[in-house]
N, C-alpha and C. Protein backbone atom coordinates (compact mmCIF):
# COMPACT_ATOMS: atom_id res chain seq x y z
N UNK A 1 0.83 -1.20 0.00
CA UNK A 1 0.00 0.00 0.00
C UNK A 1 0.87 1.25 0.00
N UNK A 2 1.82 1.17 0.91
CA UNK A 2 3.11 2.47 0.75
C UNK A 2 3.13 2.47 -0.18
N UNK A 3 3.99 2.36 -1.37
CA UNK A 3 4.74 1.78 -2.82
C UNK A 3 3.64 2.52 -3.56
N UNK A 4 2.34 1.70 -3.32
CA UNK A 4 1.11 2.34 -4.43
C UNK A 4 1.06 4.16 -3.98
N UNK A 5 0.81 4.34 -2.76
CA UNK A 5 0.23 5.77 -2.50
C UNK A 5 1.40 6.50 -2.76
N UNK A 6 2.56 6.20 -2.51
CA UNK A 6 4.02 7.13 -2.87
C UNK A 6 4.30 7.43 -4.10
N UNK A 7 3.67 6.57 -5.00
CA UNK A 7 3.81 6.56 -6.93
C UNK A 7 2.43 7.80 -7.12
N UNK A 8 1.70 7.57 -6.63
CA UNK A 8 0.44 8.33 -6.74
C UNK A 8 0.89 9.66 -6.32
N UNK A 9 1.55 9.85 -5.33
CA UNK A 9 1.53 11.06 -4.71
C UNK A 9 2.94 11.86 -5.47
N UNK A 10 4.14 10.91 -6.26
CA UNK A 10 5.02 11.24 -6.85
C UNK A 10 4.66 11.82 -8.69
N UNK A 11 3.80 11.26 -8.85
CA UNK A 11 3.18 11.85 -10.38
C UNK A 11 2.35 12.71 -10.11
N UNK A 12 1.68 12.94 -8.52
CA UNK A 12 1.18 14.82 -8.40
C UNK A 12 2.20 15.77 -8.46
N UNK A 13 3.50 15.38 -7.94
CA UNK A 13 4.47 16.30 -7.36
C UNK A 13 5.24 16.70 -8.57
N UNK A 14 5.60 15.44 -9.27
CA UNK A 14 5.91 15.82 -10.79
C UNK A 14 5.09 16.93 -11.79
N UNK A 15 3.56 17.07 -11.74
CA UNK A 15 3.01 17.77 -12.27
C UNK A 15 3.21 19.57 -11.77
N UNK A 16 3.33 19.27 -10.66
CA UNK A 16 3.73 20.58 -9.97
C UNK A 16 5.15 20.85 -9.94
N UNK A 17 5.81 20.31 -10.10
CA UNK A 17 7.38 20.81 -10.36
C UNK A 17 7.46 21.36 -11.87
N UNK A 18 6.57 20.88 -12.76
CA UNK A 18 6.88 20.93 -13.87
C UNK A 18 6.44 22.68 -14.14
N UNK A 19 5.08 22.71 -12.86
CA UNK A 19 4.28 24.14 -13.08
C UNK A 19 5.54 25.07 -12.29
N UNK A 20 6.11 24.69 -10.94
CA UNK A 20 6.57 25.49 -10.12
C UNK A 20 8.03 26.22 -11.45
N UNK A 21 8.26 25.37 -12.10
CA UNK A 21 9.87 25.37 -12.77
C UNK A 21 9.82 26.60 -14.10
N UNK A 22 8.60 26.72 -14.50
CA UNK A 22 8.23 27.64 -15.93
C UNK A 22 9.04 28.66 -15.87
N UNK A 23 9.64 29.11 -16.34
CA UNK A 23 10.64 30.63 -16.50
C UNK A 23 11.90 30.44 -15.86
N UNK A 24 12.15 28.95 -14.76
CA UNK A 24 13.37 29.05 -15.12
C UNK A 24 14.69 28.76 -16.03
N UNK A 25 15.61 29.11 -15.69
CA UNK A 25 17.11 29.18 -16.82
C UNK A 25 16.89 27.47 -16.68
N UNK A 26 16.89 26.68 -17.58
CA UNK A 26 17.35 25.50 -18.21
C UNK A 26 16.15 24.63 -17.55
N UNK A 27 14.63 24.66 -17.60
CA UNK A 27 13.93 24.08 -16.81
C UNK A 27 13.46 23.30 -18.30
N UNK A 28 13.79 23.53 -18.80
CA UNK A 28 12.86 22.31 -19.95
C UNK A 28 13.64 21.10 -19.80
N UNK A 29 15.30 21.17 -19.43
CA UNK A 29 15.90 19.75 -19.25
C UNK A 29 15.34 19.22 -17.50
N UNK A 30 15.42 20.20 -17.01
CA UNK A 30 15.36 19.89 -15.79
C UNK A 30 13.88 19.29 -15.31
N UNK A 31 12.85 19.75 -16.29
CA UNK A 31 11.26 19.21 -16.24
C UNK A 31 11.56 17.58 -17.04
N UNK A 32 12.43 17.40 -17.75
CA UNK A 32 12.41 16.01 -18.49
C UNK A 32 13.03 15.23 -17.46
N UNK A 33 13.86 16.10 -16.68
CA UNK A 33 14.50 14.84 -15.51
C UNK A 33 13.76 14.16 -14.47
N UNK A 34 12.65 15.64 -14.24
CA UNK A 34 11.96 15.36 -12.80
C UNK A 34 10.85 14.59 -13.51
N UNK A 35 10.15 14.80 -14.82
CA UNK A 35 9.68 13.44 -15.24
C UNK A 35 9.56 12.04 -14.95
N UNK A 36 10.87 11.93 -14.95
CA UNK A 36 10.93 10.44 -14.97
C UNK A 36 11.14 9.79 -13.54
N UNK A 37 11.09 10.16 -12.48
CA UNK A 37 11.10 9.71 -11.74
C UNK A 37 10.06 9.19 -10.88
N UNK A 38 10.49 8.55 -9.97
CA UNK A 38 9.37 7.44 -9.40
C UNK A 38 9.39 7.38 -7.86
N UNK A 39 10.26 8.32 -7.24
CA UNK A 39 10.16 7.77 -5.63
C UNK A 39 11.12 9.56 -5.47
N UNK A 40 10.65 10.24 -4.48
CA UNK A 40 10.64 11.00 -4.17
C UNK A 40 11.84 11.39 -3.90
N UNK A 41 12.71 10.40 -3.17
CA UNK A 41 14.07 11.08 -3.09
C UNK A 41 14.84 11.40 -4.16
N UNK A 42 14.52 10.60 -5.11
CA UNK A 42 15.28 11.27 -6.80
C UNK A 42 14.97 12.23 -7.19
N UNK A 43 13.74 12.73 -6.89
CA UNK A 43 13.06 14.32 -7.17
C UNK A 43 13.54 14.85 -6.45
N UNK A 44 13.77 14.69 -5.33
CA UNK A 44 14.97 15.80 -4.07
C UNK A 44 16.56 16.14 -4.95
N UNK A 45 16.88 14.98 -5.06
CA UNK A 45 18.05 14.56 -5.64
C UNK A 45 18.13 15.61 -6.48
N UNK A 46 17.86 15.21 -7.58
CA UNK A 46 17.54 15.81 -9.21
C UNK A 46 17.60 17.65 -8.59
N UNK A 47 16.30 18.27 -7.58
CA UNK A 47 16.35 19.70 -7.31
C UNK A 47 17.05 20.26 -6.72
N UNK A 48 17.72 19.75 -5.97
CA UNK A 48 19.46 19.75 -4.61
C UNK A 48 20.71 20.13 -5.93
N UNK A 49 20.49 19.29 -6.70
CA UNK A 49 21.67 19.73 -7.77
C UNK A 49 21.33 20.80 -8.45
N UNK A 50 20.00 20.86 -8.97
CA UNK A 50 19.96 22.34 -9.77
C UNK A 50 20.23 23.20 -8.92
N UNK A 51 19.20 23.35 -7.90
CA UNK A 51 19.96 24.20 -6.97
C UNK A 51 21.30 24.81 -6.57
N UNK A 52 22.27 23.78 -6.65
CA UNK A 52 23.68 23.91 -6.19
C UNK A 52 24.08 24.80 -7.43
N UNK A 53 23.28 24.67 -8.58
CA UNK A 53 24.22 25.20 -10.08
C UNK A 53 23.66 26.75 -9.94
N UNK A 54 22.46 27.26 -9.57
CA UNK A 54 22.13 28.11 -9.90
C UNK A 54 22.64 29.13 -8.95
């Protein structure tokens, strides 16, 4: 039941990263990264590094 509700709740968060990200510098690669992911800490992951660049 974890596994299911965390996938569910990770393809909302994806939709909203994709909205939160619009206008920034290099967010069209950075929306294809946060795409693909599936478990939340890779979406941390993935925004911790842009972060560090910008």
């Amino acid at each position: 039941m974890r596994i299911s509700c965390e996938r569910v709740a990770v393809t909302q968060m994806r939709k909203h990263i994709a909205w939160y990200l619009k206008g920034f510098r290099n967010s069209k690669e950075l929306k294809n990264k946060t795409n693909t992911v599936d478990k939340k800490e890779m979406a941390e992951e993935i925004l911790d590094d842009y972060l560090n660049i910008i």
